[in-house]
PDB file of N, CA and C in Angstrom:
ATOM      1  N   UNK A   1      -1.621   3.739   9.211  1.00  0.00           N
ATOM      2  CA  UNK A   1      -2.364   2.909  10.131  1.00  0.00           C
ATOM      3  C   UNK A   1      -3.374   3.797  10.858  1.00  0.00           C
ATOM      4  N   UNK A   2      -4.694   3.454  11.323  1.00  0.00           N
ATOM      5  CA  UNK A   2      -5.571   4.549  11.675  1.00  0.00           C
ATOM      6  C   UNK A   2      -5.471   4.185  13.438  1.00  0.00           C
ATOM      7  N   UNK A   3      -5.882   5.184  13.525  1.00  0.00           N
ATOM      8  CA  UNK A   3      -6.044   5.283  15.258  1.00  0.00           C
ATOM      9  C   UNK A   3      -6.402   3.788  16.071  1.00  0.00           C
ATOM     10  N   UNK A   4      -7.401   3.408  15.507  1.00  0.00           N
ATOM     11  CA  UNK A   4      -8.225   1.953  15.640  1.00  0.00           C
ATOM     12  C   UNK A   4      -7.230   0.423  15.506  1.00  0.00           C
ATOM     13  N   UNK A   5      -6.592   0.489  14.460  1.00  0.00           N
ATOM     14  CA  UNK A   5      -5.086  -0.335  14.283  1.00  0.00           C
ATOM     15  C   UNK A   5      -4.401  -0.135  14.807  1.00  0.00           C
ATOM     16  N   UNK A   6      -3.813   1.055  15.402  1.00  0.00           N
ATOM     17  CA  UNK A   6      -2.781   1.700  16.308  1.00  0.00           C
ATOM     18  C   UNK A   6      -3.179   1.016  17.616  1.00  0.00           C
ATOM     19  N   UNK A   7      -4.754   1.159  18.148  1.00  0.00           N
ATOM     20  CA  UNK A   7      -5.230   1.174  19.821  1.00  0.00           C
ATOM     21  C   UNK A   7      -4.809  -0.300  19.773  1.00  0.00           C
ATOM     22  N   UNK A   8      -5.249  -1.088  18.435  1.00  0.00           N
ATOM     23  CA  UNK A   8      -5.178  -2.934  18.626  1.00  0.00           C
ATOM     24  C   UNK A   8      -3.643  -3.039  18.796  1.00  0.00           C
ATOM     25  N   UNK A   9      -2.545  -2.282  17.750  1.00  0.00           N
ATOM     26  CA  UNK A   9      -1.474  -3.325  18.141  1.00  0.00           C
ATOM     27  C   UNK A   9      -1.073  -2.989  19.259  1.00  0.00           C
ATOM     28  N   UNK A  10      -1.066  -1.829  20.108  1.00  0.00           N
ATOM     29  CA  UNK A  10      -0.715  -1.612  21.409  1.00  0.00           C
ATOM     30  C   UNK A  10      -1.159  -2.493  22.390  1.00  0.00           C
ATOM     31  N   UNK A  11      -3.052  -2.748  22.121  1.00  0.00           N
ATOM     32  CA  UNK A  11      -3.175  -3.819  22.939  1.00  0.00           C
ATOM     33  C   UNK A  11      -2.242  -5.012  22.869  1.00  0.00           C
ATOM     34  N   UNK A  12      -2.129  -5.731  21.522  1.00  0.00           N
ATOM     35  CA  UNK A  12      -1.623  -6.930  21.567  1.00  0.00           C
ATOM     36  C   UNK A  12      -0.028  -6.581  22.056  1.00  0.00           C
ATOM     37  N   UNK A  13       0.627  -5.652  21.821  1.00  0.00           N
ATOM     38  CA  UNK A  13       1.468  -5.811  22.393  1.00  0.00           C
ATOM     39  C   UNK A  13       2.027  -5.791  23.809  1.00  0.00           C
ATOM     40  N   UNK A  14       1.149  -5.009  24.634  1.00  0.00           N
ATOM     41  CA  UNK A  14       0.641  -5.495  26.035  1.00  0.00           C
ATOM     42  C   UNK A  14       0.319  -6.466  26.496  1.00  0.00           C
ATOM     43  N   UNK A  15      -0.129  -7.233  25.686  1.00  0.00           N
ATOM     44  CA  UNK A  15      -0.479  -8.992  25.893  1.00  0.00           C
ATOM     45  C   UNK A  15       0.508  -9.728  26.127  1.00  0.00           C
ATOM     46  N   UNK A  16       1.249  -9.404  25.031  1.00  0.00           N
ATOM     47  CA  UNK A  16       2.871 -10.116  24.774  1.00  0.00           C
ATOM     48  C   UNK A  16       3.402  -9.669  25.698  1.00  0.00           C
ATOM     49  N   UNK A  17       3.699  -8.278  26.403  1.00  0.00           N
ATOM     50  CA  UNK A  17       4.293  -7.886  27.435  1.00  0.00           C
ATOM     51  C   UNK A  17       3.940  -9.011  28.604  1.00  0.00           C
ATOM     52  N   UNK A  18       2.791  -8.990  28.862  1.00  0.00           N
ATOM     53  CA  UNK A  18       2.209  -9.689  30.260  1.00  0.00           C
ATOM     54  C   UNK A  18       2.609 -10.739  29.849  1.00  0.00           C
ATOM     55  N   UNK A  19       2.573 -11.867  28.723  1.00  0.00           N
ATOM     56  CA  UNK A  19       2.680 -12.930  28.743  1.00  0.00           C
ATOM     57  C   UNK A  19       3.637 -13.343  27.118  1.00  0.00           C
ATOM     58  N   UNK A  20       4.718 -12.929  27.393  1.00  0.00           N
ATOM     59  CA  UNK A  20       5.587 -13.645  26.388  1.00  0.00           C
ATOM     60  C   UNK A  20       5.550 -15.037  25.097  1.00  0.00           C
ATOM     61  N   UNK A  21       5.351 -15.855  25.851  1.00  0.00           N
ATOM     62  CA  UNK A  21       5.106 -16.700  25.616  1.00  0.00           C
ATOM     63  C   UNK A  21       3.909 -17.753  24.870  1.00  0.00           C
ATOM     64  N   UNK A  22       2.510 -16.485  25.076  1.00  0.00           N
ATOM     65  CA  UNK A  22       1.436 -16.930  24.357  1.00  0.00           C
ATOM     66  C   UNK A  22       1.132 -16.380  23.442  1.00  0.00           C
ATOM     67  N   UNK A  23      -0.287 -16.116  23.015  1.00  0.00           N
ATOM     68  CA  UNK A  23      -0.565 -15.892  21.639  1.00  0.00           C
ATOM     69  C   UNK A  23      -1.676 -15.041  21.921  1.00  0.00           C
ATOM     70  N   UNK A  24      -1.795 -13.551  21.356  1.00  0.00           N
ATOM     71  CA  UNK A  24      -2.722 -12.460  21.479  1.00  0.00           C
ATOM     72  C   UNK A  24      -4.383 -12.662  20.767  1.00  0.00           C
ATOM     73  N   UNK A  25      -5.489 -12.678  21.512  1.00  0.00           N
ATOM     74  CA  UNK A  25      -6.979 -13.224  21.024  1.00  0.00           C
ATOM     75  C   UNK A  25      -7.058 -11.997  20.841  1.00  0.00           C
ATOM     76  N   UNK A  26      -7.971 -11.785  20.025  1.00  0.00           N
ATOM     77  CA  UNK A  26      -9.215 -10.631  20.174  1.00  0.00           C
ATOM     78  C   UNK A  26     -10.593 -11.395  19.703  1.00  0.00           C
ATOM     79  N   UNK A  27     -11.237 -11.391  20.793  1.00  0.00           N
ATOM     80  CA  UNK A  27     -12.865 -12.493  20.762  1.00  0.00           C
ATOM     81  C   UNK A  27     -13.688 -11.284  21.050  1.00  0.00           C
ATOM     82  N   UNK A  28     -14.709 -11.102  19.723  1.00  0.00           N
ATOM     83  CA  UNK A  28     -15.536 -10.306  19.273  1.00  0.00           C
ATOM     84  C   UNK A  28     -17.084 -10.776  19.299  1.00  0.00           C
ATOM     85  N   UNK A  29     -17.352 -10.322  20.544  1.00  0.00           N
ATOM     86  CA  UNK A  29     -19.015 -10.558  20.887  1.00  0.00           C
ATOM     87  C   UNK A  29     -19.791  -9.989  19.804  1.00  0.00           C
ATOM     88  N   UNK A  30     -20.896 -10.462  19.192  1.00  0.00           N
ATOM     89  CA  UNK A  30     -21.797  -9.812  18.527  1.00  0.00           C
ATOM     90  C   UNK A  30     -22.320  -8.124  19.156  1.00  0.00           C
ATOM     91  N   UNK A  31     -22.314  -8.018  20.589  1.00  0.00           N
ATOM     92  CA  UNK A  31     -23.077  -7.310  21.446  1.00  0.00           C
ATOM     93  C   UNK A  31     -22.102  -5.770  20.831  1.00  0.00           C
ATOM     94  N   UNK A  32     -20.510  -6.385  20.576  1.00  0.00           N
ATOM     95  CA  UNK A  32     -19.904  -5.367  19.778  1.00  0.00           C
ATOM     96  C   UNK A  32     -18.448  -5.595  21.111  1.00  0.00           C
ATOM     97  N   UNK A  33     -18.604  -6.319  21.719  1.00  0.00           N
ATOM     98  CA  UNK A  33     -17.684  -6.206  23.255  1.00  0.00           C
ATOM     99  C   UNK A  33     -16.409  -6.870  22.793  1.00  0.00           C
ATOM    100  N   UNK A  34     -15.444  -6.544  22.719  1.00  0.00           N
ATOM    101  CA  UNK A  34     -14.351  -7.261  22.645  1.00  0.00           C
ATOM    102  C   UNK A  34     -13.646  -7.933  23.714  1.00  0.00           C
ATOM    103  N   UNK A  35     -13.199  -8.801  23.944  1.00  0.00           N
ATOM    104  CA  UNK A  35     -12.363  -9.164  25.322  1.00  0.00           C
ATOM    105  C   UNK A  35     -10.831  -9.580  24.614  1.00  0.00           C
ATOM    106  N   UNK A  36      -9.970  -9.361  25.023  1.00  0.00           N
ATOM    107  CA  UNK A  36      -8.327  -9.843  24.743  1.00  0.00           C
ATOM    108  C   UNK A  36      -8.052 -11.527  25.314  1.00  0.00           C
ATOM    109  N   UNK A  37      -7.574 -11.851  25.086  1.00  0.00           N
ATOM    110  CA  UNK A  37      -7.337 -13.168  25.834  1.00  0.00           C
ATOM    111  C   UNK A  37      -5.581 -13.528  25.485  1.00  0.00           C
ATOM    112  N   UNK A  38      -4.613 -14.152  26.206  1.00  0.00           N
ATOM    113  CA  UNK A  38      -3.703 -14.342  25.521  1.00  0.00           C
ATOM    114  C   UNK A  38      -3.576 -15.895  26.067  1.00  0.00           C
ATOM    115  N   UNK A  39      -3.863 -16.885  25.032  1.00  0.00           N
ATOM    116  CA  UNK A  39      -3.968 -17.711  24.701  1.00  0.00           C
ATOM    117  C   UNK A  39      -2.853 -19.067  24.910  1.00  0.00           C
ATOM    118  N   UNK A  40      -2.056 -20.386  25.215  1.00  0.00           N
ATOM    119  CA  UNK A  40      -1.361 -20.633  25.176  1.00  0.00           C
ATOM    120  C   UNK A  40      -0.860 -21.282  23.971  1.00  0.00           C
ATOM    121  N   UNK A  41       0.650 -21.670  23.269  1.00  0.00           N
ATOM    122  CA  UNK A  41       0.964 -21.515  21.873  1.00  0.00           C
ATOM    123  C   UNK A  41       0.620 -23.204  21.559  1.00  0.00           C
ATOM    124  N   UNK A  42       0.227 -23.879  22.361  1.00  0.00           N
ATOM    125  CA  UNK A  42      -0.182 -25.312  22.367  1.00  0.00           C
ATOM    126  C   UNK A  42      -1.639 -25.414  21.958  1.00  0.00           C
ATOM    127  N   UNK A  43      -2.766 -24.521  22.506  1.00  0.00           N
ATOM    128  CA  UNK A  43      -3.807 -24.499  23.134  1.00  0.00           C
ATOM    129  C   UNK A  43      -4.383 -25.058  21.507  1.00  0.00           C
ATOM    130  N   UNK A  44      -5.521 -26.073  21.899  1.00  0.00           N
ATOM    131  CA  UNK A  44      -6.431 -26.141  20.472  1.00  0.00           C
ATOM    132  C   UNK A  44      -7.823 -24.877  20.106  1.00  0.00           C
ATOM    133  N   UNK A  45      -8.768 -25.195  19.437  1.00  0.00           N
ATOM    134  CA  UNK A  45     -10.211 -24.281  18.852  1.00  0.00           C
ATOM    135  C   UNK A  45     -10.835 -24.903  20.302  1.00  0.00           C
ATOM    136  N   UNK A  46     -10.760 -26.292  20.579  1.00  0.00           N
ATOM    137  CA  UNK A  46     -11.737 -26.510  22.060  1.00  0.00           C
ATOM    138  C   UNK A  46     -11.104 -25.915  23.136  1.00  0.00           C
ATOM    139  N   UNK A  47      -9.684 -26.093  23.416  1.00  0.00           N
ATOM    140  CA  UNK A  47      -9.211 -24.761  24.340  1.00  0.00           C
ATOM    141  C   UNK A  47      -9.452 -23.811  24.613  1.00  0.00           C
ATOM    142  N   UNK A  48      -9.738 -22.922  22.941  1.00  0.00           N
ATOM    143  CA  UNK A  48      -9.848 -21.511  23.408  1.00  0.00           C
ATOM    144  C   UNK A  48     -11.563 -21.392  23.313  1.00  0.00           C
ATOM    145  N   UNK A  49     -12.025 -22.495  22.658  1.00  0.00           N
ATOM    146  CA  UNK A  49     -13.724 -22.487  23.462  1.00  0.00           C
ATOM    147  C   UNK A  49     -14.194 -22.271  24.567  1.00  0.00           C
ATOM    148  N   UNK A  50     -13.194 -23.026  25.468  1.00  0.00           N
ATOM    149  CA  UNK A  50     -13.866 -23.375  26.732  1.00  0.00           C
ATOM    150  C   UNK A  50     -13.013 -22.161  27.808  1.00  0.00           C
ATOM    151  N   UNK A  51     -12.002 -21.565  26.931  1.00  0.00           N
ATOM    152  CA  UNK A  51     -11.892 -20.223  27.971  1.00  0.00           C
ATOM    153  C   UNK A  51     -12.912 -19.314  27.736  1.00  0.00           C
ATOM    154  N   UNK A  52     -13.098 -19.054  26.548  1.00  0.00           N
ATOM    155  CA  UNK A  52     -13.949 -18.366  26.044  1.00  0.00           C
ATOM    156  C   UNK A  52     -15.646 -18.343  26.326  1.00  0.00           C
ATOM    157  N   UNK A  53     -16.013 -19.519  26.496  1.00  0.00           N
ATOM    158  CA  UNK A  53     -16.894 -20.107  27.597  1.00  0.00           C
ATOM    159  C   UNK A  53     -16.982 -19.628  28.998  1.00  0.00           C
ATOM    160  N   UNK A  54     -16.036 -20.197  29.787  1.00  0.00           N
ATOM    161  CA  UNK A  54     -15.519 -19.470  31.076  1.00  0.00           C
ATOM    162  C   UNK A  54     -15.691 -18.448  31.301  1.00  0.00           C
ATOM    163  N   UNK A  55     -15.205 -17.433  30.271  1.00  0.00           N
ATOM    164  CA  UNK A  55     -15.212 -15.582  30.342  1.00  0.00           C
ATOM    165  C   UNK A  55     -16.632 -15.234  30.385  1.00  0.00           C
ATOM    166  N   UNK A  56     -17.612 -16.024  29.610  1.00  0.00           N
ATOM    167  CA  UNK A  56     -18.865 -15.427  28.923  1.00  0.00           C
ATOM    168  C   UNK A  56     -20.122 -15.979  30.106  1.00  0.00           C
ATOM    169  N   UNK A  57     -19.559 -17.266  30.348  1.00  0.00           N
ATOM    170  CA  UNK A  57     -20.720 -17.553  31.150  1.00  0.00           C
ATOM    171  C   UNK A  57     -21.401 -18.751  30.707  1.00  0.00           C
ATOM    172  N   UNK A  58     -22.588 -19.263  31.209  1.00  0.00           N
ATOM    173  CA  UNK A  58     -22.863 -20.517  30.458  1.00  0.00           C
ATOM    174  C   UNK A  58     -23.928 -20.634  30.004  1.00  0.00           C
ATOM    175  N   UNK A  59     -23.660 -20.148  28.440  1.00  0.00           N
ATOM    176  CA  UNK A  59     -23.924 -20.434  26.925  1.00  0.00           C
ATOM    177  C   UNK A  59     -23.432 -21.172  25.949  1.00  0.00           C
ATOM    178  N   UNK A  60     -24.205 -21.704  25.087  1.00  0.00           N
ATOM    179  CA  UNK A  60     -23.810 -22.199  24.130  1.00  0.00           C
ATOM    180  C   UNK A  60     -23.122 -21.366  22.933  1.00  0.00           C
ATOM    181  N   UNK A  61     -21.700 -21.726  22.603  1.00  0.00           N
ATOM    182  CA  UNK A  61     -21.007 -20.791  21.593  1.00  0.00           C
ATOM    183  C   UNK A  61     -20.893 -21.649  20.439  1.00  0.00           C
ATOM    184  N   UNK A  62     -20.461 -20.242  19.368  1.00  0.00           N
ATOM    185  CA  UNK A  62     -19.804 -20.891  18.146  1.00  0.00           C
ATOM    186  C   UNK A  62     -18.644 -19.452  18.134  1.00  0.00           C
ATOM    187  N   UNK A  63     -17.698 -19.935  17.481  1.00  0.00           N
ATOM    188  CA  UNK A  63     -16.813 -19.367  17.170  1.00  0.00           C
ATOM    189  C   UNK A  63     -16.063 -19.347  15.735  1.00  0.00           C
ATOM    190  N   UNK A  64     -15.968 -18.381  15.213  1.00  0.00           N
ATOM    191  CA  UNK A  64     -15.617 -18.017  13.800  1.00  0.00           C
ATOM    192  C   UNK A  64     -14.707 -17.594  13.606  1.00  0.00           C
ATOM    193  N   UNK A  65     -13.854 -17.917  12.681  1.00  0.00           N
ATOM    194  CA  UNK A  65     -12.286 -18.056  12.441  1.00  0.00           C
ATOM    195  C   UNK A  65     -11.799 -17.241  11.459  1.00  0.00           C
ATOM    196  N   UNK A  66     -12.048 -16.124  10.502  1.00  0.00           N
ATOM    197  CA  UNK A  66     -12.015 -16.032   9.125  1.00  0.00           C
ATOM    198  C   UNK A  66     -13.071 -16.577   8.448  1.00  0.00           C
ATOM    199  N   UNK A  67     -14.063 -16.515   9.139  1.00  0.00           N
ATOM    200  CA  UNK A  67     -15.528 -17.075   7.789  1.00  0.00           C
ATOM    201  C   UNK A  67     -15.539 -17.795   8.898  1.00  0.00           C
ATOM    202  N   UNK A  68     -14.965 -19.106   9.152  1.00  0.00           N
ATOM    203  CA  UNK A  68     -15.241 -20.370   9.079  1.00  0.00           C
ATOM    204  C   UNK A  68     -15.357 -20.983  11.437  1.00  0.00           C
ATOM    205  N   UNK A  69     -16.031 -22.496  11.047  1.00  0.00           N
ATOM    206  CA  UNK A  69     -15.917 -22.606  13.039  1.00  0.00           C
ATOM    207  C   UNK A  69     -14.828 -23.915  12.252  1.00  0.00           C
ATOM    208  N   UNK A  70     -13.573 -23.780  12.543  1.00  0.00           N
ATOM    209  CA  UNK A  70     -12.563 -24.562  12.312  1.00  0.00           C
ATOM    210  C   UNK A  70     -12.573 -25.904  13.532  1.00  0.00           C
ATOM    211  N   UNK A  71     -12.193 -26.985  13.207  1.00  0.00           N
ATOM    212  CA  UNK A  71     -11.872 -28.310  13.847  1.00  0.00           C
ATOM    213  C   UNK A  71     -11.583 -27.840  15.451  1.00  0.00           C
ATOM    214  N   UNK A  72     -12.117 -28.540  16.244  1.00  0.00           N
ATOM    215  CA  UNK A  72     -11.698 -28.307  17.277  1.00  0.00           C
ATOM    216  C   UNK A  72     -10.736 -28.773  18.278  1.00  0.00           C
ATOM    217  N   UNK A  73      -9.812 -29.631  17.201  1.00  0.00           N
ATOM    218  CA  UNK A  73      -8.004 -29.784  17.644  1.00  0.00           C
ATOM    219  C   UNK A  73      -7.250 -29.211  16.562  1.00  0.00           C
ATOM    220  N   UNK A  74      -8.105 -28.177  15.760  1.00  0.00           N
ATOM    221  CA  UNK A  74      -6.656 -27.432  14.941  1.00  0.00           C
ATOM    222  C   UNK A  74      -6.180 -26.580  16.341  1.00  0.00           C
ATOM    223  N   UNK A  75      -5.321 -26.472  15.920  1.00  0.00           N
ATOM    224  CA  UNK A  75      -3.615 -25.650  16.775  1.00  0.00           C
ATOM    225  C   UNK A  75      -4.225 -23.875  15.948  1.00  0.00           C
ATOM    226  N   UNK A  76      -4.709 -23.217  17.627  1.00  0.00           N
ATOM    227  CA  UNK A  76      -4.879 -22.267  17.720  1.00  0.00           C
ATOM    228  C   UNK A  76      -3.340 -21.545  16.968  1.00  0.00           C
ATOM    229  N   UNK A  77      -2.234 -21.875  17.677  1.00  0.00           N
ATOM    230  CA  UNK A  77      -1.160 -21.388  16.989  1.00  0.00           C
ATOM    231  C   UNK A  77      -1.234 -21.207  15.230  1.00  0.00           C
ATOM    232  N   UNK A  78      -1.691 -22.538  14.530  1.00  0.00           N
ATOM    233  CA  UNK A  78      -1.792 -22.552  12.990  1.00  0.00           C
ATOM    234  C   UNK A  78      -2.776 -21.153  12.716  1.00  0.00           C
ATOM    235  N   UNK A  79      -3.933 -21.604  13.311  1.00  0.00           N
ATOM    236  CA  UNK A  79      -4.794 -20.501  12.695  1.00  0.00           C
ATOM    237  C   UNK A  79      -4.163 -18.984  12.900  1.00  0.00           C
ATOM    238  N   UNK A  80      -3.670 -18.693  13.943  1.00  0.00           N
ATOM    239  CA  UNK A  80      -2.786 -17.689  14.595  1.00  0.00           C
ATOM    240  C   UNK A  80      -1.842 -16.717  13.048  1.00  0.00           C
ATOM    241  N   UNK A  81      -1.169 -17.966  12.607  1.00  0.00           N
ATOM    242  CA  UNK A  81      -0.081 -18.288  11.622  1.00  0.00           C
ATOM    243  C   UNK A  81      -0.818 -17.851   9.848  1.00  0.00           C
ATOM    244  N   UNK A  82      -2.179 -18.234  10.072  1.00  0.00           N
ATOM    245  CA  UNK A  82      -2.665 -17.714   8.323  1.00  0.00           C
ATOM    246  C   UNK A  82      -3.469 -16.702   8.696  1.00  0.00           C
ATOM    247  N   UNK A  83      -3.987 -16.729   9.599  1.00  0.00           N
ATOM    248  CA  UNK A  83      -5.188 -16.148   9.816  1.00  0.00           C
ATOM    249  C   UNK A  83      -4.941 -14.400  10.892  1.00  0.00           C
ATOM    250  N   UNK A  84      -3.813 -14.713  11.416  1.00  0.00           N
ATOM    251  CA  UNK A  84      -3.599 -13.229  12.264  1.00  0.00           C
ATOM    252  C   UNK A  84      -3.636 -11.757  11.601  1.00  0.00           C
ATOM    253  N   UNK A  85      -4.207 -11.143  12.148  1.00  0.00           N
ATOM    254  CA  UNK A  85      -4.160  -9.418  11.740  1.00  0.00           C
ATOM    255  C   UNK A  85      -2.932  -8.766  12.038  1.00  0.00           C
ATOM    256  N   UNK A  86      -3.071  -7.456  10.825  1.00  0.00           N
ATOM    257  CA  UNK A  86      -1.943  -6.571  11.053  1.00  0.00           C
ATOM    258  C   UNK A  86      -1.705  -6.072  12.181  1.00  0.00           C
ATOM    259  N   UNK A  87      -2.752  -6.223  13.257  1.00  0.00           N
ATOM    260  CA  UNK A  87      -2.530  -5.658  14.393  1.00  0.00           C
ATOM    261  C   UNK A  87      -1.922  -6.813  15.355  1.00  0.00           C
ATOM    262  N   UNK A  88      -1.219  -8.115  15.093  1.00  0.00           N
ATOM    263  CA  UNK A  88      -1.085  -8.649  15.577  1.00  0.00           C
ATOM    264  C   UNK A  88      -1.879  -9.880  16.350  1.00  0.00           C
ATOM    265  N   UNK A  89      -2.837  -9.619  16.342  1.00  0.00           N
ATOM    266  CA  UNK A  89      -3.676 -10.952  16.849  1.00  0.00           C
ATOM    267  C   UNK A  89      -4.294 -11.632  16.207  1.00  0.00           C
ATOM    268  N   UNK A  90      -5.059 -12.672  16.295  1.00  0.00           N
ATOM    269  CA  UNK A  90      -5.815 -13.223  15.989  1.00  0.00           C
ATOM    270  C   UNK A  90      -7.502 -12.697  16.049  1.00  0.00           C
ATOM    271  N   UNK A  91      -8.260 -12.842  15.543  1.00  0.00           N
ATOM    272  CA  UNK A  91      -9.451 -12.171  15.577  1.00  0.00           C
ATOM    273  C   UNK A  91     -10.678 -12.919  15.743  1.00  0.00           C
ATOM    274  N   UNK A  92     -11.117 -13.770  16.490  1.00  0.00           N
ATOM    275  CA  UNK A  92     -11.845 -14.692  16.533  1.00  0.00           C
ATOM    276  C   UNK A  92     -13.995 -14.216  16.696  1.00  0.00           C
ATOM    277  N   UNK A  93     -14.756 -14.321  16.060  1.00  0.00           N
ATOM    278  CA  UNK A  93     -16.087 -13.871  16.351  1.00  0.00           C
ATOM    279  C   UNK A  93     -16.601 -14.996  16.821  1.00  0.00           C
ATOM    280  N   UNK A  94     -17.507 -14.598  18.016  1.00  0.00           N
ATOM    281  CA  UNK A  94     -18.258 -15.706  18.919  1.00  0.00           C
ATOM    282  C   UNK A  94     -19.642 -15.245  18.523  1.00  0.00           C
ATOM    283  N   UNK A  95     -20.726 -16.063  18.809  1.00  0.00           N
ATOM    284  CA  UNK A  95     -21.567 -15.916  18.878  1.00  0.00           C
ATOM    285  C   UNK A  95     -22.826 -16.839  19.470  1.00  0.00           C
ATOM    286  N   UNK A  96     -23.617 -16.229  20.108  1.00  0.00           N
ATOM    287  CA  UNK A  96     -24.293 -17.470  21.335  1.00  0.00           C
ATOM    288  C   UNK A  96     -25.107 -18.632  19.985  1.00  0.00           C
ATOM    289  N   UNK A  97     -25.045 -19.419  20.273  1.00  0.00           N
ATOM    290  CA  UNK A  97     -25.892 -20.558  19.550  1.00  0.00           C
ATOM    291  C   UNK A  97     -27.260 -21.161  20.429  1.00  0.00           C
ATOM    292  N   UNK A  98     -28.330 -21.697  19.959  1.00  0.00           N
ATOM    293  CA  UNK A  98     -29.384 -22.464  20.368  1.00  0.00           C
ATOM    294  C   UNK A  98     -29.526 -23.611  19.365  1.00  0.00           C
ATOM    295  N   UNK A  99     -30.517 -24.575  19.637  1.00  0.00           N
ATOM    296  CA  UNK A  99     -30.639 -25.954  19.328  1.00  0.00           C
ATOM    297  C   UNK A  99     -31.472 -25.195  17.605  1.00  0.00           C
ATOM    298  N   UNK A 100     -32.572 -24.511  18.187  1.00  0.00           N
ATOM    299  CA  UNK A 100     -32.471 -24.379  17.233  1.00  0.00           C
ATOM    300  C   UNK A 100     -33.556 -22.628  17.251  1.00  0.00           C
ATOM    301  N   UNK A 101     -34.045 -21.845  16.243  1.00  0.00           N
ATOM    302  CA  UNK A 101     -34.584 -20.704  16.075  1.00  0.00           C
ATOM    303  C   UNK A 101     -33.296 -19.950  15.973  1.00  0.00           C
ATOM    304  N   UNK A 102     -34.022 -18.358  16.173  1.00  0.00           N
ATOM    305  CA  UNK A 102     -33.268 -17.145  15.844  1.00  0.00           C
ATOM    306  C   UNK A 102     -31.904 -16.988  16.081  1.00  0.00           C
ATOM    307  N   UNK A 103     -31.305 -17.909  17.165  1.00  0.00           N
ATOM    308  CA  UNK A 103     -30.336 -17.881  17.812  1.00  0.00           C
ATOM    309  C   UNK A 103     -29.345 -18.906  16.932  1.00  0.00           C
ATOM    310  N   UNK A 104     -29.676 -19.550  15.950  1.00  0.00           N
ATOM    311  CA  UNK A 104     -28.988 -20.589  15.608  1.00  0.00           C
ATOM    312  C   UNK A 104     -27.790 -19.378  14.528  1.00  0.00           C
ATOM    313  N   UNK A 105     -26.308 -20.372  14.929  1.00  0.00           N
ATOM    314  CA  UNK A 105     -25.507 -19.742  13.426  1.00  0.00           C
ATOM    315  C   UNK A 105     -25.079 -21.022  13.129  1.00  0.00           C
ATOM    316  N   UNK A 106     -25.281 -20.646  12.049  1.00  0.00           N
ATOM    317  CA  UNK A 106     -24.203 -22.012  10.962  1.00  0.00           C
ATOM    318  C   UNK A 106     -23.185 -21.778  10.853  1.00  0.00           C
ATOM    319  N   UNK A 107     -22.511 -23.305  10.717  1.00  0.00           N
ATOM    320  CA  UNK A 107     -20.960 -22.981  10.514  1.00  0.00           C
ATOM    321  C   UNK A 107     -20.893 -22.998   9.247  1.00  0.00           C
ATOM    322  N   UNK A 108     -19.788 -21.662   8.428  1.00  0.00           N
ATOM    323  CA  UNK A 108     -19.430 -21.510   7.526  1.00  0.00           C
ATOM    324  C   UNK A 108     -18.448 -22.574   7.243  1.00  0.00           C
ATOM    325  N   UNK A 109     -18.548 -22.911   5.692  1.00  0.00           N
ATOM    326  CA  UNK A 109     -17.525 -24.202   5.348  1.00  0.00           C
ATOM    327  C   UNK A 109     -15.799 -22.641   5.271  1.00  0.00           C
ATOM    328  N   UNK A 110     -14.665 -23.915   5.352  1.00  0.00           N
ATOM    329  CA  UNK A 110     -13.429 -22.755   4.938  1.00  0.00           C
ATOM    330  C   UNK A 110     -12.263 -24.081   4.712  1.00  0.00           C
ATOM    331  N   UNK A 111     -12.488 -24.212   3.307  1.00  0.00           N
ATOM    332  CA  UNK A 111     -11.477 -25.130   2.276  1.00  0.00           C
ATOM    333  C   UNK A 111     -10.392 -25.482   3.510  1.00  0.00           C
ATOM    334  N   UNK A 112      -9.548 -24.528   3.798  1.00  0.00           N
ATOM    335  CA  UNK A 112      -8.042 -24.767   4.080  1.00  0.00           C
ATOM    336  C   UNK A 112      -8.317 -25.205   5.809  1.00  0.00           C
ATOM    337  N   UNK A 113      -9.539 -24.801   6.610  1.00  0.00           N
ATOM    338  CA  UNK A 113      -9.361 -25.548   8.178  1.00  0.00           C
ATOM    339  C   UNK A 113     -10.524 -26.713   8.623  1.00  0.00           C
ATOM    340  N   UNK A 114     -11.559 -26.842   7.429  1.00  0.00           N
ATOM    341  CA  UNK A 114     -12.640 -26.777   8.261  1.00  0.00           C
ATOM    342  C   UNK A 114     -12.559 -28.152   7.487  1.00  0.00           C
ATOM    343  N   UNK A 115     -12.963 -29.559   8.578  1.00  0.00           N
ATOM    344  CA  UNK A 115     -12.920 -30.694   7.491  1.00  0.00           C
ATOM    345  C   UNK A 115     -14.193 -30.610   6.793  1.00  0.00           C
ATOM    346  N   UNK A 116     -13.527 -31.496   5.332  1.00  0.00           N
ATOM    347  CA  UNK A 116     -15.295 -31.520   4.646  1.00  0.00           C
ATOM    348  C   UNK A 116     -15.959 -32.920   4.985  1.00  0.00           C
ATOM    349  N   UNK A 117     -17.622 -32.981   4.721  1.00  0.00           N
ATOM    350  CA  UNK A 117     -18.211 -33.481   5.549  1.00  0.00           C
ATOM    351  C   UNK A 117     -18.484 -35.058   4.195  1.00  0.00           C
TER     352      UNK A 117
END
């Protein structure tokens, strides 16, 4: 395991320390900023939007799951469940969105969360 995997599961397991009961984020700003979040095991994708929101300020987000911006009443827990790292958390990438230009991201399609259209 390299130094870098080592620093994450310590974090997440500090998470779990503080809060037993929830579920370890790692939300990855483009800017390169990571923030931890520990999440609740109920919480949905609009849940952890709108903390994630909260933390950042008020912008428009998207959030990326494994490729994909998954449903926003899948069960953070599920994604948690296929989608978590060896280091224990979940790994979620944000990124600011606009209506429309440079700032725009698309949501990636992802078979197994994302409904098809």
């Amino acid at each position: 395991m390299s130094a870098f995997q080592t620093a994450r599961a310590a974090e997440c397991q500090r998470v779990l320390r503080e809060n037993p009961s929830a579920l370890p984020v790692a939300v990855e700003c483009s800017s390169g900023r990571v923030h931890f979040l520990a999440v609740p095991r109920d919480a949905t994708v609009a849940d952890l939007e709108a903390a994630v929101h909260a933390a950042l300020g008020d912008k428009k987000l998207a959030l990326a799951i494994a490729g994909c911006s998954p449903a926003a009443t899948t069960a953070v827990a599920d994604l948690h469940a296929a989608y978590g790292n060896a280091d224990g958390m979940l790994h979620v990438a944000v990124r600011a969105e606009t209506s429309m230009g440079d700032g725009f991201w698309q949501s990636l399609p992802c078979a197994a969360l994302c409904p098809s259209s």
